[in-house]
C-alpha atoms as a PDB file:
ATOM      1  CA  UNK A   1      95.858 103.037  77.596  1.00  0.00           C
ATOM      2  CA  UNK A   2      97.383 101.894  74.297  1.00  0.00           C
ATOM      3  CA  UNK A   3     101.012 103.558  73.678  1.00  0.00           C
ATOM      4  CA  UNK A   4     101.904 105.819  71.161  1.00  0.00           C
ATOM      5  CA  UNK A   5     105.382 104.888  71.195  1.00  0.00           C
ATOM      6  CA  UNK A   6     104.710 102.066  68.844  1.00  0.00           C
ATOM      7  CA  UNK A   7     102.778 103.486  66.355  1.00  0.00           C
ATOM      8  CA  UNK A   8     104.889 106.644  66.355  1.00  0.00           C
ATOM      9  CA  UNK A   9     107.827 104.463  65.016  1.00  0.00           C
ATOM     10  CA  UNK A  10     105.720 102.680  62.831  1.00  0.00           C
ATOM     11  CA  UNK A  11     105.013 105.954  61.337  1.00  0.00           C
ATOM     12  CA  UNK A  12     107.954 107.094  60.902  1.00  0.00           C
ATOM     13  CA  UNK A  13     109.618 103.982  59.195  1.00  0.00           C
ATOM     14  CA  UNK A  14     106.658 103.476  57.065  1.00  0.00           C
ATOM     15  CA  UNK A  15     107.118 107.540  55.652  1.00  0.00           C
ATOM     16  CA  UNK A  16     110.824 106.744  55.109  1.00  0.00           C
ATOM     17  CA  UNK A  17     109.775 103.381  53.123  1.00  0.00           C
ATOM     18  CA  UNK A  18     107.226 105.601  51.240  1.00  0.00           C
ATOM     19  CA  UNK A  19     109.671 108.066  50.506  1.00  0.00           C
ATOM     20  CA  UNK A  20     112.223 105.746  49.431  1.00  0.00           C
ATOM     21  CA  UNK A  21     109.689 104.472  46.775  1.00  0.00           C
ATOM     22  CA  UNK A  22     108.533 107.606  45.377  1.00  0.00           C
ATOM     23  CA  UNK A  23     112.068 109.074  45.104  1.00  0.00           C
ATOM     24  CA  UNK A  24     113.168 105.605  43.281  1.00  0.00           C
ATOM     25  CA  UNK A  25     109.678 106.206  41.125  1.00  0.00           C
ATOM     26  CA  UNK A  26     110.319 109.340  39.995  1.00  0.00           C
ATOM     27  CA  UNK A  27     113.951 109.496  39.862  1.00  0.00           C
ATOM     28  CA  UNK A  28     115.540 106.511  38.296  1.00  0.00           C
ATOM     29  CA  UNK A  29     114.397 106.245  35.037  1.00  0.00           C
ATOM     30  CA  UNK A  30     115.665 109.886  34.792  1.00  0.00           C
ATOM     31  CA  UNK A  31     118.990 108.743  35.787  1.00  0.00           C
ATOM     32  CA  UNK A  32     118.895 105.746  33.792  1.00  0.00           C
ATOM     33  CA  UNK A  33     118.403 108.374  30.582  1.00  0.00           C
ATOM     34  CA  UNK A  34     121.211 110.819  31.590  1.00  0.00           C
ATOM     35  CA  UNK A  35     123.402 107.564  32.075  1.00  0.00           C
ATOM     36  CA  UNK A  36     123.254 106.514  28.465  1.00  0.00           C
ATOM     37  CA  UNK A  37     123.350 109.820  27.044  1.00  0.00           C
ATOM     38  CA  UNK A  38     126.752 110.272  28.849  1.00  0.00           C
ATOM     39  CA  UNK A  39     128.232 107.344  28.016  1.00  0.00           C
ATOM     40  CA  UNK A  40     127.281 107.681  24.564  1.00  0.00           C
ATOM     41  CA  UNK A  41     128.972 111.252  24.555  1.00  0.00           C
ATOM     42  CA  UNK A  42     132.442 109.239  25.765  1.00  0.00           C
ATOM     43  CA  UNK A  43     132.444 107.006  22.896  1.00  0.00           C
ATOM     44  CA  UNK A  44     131.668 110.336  20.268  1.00  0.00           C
ATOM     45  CA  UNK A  45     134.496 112.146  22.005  1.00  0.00           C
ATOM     46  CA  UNK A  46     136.565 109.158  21.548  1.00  0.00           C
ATOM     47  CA  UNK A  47     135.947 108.154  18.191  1.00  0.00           C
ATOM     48  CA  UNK A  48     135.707 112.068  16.772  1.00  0.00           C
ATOM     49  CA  UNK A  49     138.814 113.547  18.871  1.00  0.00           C
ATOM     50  CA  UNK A  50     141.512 111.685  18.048  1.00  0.00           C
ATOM     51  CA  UNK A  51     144.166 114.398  18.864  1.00  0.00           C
ATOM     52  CA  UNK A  52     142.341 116.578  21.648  1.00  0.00           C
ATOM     53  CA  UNK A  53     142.150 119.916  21.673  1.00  0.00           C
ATOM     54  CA  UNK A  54     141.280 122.596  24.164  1.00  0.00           C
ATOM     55  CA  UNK A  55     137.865 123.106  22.211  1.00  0.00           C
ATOM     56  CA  UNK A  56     137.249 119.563  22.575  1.00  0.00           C
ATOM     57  CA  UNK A  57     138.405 119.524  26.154  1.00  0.00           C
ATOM     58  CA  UNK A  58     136.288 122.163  27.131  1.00  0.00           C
ATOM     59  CA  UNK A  59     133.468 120.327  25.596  1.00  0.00           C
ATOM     60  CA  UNK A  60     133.737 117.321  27.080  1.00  0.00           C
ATOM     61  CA  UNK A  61     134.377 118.742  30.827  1.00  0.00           C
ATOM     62  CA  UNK A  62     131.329 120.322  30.003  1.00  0.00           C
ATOM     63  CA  UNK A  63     129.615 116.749  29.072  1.00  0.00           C
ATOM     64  CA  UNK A  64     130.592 116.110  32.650  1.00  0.00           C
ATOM     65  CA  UNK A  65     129.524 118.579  34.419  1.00  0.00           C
ATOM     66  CA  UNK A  66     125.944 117.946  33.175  1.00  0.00           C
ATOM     67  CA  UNK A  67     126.101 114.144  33.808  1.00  0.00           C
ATOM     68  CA  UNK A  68     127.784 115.068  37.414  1.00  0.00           C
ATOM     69  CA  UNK A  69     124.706 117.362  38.079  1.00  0.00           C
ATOM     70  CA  UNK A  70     122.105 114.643  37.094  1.00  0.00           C
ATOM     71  CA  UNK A  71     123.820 112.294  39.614  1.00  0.00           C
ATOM     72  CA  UNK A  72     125.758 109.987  37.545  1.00  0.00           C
ATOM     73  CA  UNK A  73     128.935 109.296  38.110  1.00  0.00           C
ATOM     74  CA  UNK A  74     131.443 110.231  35.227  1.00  0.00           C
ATOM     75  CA  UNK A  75     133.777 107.001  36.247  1.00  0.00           C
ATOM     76  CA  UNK A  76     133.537 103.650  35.363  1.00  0.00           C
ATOM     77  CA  UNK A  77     130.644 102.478  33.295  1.00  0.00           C
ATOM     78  CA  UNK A  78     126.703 102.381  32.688  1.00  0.00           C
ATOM     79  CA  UNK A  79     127.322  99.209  35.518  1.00  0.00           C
ATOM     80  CA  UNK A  80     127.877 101.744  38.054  1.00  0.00           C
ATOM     81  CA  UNK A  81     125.034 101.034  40.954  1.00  0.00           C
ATOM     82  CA  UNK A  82     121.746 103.469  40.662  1.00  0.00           C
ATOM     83  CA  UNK A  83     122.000 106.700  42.787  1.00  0.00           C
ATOM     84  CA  UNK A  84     117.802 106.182  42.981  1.00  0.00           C
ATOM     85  CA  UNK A  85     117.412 102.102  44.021  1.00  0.00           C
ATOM     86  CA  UNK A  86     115.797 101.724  47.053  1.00  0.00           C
ATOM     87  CA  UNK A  87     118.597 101.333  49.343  1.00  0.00           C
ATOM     88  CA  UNK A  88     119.933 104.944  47.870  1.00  0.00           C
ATOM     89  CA  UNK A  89     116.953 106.293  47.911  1.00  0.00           C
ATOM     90  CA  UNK A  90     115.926 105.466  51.389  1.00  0.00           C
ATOM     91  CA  UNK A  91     119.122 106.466  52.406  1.00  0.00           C
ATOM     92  CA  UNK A  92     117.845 109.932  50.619  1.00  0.00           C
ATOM     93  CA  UNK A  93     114.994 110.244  52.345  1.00  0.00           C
ATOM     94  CA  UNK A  94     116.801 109.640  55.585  1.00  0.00           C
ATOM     95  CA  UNK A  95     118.907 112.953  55.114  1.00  0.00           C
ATOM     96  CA  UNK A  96     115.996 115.038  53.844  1.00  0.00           C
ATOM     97  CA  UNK A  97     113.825 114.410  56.778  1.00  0.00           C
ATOM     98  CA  UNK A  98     116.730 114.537  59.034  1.00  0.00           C
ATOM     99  CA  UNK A  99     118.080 118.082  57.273  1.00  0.00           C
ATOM    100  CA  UNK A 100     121.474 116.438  57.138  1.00  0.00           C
ATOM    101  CA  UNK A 101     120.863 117.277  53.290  1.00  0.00           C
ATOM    102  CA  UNK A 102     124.866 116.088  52.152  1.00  0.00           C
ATOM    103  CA  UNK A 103     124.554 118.021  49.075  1.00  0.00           C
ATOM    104  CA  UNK A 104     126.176 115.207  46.769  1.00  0.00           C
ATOM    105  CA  UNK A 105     122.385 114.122  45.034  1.00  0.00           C
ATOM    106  CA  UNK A 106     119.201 116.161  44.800  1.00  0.00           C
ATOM    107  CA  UNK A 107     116.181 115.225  42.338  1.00  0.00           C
ATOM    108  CA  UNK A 108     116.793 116.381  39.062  1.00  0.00           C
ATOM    109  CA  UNK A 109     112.879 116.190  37.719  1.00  0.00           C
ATOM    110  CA  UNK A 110     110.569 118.850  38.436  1.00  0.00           C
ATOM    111  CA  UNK A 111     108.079 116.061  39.883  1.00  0.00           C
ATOM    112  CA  UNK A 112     110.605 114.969  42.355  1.00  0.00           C
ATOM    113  CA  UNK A 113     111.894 118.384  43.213  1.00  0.00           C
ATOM    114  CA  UNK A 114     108.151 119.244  43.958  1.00  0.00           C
ATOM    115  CA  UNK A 115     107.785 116.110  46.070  1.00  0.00           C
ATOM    116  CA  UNK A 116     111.186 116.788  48.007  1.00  0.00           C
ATOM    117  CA  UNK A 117     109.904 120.536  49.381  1.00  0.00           C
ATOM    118  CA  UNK A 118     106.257 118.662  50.416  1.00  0.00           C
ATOM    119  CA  UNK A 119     108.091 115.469  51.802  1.00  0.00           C
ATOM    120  CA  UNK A 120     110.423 117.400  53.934  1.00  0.00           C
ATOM    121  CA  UNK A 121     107.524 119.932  55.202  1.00  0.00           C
ATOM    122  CA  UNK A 122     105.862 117.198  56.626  1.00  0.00           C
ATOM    123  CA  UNK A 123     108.935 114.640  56.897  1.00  0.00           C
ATOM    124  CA  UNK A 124     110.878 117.337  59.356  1.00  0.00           C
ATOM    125  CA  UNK A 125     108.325 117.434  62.510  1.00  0.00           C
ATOM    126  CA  UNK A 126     107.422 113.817  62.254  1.00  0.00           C
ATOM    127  CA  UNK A 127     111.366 113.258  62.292  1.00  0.00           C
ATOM    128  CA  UNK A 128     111.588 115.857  65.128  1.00  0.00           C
ATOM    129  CA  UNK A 129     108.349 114.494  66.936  1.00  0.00           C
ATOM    130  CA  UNK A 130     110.364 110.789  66.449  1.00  0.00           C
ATOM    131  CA  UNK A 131     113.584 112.155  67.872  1.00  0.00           C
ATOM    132  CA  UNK A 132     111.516 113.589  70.851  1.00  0.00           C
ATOM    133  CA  UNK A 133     109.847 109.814  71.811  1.00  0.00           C
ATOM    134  CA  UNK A 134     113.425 108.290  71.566  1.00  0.00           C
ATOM    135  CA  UNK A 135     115.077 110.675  73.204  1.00  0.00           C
ATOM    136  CA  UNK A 136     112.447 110.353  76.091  1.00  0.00           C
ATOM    137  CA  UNK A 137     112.743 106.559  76.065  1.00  0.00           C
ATOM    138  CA  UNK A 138     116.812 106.760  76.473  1.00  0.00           C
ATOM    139  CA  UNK A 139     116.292 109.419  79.266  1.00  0.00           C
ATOM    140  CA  UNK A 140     113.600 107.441  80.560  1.00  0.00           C
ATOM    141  CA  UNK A 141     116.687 104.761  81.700  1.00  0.00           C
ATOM    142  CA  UNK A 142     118.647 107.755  82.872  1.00  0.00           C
ATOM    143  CA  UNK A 143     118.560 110.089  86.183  1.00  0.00           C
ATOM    144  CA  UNK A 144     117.418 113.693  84.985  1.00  0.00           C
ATOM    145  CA  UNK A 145     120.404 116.357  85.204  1.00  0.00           C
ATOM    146  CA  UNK A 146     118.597 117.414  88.259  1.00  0.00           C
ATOM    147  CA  UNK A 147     118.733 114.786  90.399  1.00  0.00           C
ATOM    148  CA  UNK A 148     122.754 113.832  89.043  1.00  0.00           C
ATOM    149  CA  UNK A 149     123.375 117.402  90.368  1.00  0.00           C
ATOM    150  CA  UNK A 150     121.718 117.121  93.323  1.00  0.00           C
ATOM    151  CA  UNK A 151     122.442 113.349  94.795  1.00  0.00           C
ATOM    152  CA  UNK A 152     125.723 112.747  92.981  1.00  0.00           C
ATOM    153  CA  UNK A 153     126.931 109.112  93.386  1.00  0.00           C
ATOM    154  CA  UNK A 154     125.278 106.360  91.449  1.00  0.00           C
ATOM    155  CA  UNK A 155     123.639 108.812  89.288  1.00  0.00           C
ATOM    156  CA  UNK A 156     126.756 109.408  87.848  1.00  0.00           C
ATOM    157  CA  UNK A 157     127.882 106.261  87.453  1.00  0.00           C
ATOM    158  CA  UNK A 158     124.602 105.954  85.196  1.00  0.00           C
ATOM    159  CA  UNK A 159     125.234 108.877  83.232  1.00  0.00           C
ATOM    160  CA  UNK A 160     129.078 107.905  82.770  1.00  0.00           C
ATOM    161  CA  UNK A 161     127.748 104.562  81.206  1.00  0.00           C
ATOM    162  CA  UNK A 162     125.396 106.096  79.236  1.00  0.00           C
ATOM    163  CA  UNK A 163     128.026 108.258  78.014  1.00  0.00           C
ATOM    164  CA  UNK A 164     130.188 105.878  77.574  1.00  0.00           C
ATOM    165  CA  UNK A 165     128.119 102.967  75.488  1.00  0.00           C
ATOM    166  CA  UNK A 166     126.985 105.732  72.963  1.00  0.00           C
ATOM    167  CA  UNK A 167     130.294 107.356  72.209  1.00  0.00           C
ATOM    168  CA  UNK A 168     131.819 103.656  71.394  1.00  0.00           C
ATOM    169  CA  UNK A 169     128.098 102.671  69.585  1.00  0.00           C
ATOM    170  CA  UNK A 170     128.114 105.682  68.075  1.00  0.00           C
ATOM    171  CA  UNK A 171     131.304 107.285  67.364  1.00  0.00           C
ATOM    172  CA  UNK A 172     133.653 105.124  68.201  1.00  0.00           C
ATOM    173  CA  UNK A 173     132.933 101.562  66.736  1.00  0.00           C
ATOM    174  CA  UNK A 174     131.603 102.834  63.173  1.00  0.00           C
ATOM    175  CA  UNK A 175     134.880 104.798  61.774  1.00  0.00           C
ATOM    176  CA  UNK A 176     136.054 101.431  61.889  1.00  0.00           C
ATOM    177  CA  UNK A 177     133.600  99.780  59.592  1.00  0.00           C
ATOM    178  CA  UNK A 178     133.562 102.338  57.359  1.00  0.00           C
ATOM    179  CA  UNK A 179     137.100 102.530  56.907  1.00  0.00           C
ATOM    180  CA  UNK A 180     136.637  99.100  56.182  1.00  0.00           C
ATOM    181  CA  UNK A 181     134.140  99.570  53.754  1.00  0.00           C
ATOM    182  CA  UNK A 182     135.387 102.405  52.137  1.00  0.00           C
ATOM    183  CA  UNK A 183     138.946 102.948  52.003  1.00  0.00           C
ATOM    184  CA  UNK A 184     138.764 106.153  54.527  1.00  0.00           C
ATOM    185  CA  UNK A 185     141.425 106.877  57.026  1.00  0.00           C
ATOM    186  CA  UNK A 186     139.948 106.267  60.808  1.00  0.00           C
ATOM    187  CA  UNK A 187     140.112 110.086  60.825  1.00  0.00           C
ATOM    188  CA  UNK A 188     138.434 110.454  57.776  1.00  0.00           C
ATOM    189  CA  UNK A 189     135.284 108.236  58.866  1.00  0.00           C
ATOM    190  CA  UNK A 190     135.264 109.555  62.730  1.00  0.00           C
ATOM    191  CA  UNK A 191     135.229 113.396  60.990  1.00  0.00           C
ATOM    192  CA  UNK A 192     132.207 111.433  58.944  1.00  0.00           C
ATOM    193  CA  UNK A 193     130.675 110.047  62.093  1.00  0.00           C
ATOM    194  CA  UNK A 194     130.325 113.400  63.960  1.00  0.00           C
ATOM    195  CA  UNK A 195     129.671 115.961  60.702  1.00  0.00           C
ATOM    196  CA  UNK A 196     126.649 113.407  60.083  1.00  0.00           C
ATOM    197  CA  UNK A 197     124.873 112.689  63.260  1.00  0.00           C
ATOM    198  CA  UNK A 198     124.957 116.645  64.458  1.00  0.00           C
ATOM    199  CA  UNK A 199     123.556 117.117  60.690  1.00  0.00           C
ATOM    200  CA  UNK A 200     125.872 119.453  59.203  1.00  0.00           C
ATOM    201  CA  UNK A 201     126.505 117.374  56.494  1.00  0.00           C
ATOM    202  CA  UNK A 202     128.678 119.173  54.349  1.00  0.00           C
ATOM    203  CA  UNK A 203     128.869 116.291  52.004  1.00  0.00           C
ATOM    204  CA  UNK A 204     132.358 115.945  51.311  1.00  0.00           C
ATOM    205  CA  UNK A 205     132.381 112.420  52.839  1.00  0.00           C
ATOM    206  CA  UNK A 206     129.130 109.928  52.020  1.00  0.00           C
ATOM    207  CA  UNK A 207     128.682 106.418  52.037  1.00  0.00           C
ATOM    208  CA  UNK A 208     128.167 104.190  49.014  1.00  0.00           C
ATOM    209  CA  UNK A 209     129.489 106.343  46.649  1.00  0.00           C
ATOM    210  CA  UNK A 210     132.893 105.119  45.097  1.00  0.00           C
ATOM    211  CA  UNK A 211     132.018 102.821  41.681  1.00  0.00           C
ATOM    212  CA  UNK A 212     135.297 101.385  41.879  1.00  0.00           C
ATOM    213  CA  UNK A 213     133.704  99.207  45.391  1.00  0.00           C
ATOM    214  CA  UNK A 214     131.002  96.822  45.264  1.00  0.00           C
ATOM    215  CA  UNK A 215     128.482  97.691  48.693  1.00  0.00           C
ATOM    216  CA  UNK A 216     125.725  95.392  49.852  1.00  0.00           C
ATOM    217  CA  UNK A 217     122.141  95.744  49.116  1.00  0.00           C
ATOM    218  CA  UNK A 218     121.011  97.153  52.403  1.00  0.00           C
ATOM    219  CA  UNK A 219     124.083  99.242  53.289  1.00  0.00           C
ATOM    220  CA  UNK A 220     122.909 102.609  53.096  1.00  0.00           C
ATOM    221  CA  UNK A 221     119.547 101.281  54.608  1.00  0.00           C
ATOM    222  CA  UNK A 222     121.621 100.122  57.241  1.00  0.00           C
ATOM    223  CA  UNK A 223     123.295 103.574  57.461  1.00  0.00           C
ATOM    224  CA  UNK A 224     120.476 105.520  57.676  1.00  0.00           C
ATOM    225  CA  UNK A 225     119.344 103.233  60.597  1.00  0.00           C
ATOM    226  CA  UNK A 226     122.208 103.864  62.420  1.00  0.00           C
ATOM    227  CA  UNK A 227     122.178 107.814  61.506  1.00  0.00           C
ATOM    228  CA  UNK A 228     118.424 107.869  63.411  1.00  0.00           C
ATOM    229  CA  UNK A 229     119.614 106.516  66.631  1.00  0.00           C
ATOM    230  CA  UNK A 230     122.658 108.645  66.289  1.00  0.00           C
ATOM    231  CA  UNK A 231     120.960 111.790  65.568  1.00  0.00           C
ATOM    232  CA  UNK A 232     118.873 110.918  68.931  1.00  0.00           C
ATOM    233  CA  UNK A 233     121.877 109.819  71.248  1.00  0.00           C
ATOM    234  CA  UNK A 234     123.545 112.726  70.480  1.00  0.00           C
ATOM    235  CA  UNK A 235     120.884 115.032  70.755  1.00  0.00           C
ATOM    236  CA  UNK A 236     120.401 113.921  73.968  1.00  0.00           C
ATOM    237  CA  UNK A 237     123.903 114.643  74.529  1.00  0.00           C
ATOM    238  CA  UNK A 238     123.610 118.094  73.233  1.00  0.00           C
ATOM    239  CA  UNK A 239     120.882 118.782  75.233  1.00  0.00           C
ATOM    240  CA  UNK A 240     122.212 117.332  78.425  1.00  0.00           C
ATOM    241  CA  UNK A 241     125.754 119.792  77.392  1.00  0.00           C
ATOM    242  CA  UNK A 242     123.368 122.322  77.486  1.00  0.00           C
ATOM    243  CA  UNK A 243     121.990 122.110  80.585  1.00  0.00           C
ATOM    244  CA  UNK A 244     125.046 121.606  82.004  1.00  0.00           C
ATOM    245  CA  UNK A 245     126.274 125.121  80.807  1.00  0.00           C
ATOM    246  CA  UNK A 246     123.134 126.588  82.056  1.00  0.00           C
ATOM    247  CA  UNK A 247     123.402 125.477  85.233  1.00  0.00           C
ATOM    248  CA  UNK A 248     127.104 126.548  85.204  1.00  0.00           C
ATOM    249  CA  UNK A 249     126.566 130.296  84.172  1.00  0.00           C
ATOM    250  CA  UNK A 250     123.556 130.512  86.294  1.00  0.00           C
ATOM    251  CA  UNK A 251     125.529 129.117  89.237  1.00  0.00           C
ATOM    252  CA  UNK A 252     128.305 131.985  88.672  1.00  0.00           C
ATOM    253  CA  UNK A 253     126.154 134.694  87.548  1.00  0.00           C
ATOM    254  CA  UNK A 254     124.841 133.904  91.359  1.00  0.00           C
ATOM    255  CA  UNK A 255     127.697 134.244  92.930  1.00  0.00           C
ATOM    256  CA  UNK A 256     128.946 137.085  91.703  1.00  0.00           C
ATOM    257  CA  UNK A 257     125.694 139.192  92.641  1.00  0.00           C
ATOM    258  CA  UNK A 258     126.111 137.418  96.233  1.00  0.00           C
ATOM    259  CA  UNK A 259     130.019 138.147  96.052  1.00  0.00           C
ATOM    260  CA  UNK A 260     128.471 141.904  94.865  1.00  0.00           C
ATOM    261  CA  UNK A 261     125.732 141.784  97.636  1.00  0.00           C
ATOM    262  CA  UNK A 262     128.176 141.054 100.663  1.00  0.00           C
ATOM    263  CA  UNK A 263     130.518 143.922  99.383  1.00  0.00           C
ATOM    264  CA  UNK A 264     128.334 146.355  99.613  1.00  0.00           C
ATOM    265  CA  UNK A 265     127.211 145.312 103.030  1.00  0.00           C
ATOM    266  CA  UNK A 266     130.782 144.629 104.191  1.00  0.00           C
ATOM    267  CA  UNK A 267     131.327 148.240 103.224  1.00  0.00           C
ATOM    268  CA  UNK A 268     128.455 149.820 104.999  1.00  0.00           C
ATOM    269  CA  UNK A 269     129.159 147.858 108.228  1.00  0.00           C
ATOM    270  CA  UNK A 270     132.684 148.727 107.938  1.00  0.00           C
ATOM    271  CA  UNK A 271     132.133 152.459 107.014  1.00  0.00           C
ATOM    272  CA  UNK A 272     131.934 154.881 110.715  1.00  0.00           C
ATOM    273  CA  UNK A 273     128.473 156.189 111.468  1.00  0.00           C
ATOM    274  CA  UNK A 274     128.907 159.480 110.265  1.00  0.00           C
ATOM    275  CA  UNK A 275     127.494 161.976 112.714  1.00  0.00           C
ATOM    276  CA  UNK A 276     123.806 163.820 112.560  1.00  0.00           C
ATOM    277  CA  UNK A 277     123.420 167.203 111.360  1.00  0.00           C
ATOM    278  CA  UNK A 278     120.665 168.482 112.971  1.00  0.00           C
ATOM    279  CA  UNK A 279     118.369 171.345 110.687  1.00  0.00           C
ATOM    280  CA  UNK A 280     116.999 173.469 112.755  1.00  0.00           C
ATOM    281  CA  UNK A 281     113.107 174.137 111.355  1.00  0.00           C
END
């Protein structure tokens, strides 16, 4: 019987590839527009406003606003990377099928905004279906809960190293390169690390987004990588937390109606047999 494991992940990287190329299709010359219309605002404003003025002011926060809501970012120059190459935009479709959704870029044509709402209806259970087969494969190399509650011992020293290599894979070991990389505070990329891979994403911290650093080609692709196998290692680890408080509640919520149960008998054994009336017919 021929796997579906394989083609399953084949799938899936081949719908984030065509993703990444339909984003950077429809969204890059857009960007590439907006860019030189902003930076030819900057040299008006200069050249026209030679003592500034509130009106002026106003005007030109306004001029930035616009250009920050198209994507581009107002510092530096038109030699500021693309927000839509196809490391970016792979990166994009990463967090739309994933529903991290950061919040920092969003298509700004109607085309791609069209192609966004059917990409992600079909994007989100393939990505879910994905997360599913990976997840199985890591538990597949790990005890179930059940048998780690029942037959504690090596089971536990199997779920401790499971543990263990994905919190230093995972959340450990990468707040270090990104600090590297950008500038952030080990704090500041472990806060990253976690608000990513349990998608909240609130988008106040994302990769690859400072002009003022020069990033690699296939760093956000790289990224993104990482972010799948996150999102699955810690889903697992979710899941497993779950369980665990299941089990926990149910476990008490059972004692306490046997604690309940043997009160009540306690008291009716305890209790004197009280003495027969007798009611005469």
């Amino acid at each position: 019987q021929i796997s579906w494991t394989p083609l399953l992940v084949l799938g899936y990287l081949f719908y984030l590839l065509l993703g990444a190329m339909v984003f950077q299709l429809l969204e890059k010359q857009a960007e590439t527009h907006f860019r030189d219309q902003f930076q030819l605002e900057k040299l008006k404003f200069l050249q026209n406003y030679t003592c500034l003025d509130r009106q002026a002011l106003e005007q030109f926060v306004q001029v930035l606003m616009e250009a920050w809501e198209k994507g581009v970012n107002p510092e530096g120059n038109s030699t500021n990377p693309s927000n839509w190459d196809f490391s970016n935009s792979f990166f994009f479709a990463g967090t739309v099928v994933t529903t991290i959704g950061y919040g920092n870029l969003s298509p700004s044509t109607v085309a791609g905004q069209i192609f966004c709402v059917f990409y992600a209806l079909f994007g989100v259970p393939l990505n879910l279906a994905f997360l599913n087969q990976l997840g199985k494969g890591l538990n597949a190399h790990l005890l179930t809960l059940e048998r780690w509650v029942q037959k504690p011992g090596r089971a536990q020293v199997q779920l401790a190293i499971f543990l263990t290599t994905g919190t230093l894979l995972f959340l450990v070991f990468p707040p270090l390169v990104f600090s590297y990389v950008e500038g952030w505070s080990y704090g500041e990329g472990f806060y990253f690390t976690f608000i990513t891979l349990s998608t909240i994403g609130f988008g106040d911290y994302v990769v690859g987004t400072n002009p003022n650093k020069h990033y690699i080609p296939v760093y956000r692709s790289l990224t993104a990588i990482w972010i799948v196998f996150g999102l699955a290692w810690l889903a697992l680890v979710f899941n497993v937390g779950a369980d665990l408080m299941e089990r926990y509640l149910q476990l008490k919520w059972h004692k306490s109606d046997l604690s309940l149960a043997e009160g009540v008998t306690t008291k009716l054994e305890d209790e004197p047999e009280q003495p027969r009336i007798h009611i005469p017919s």
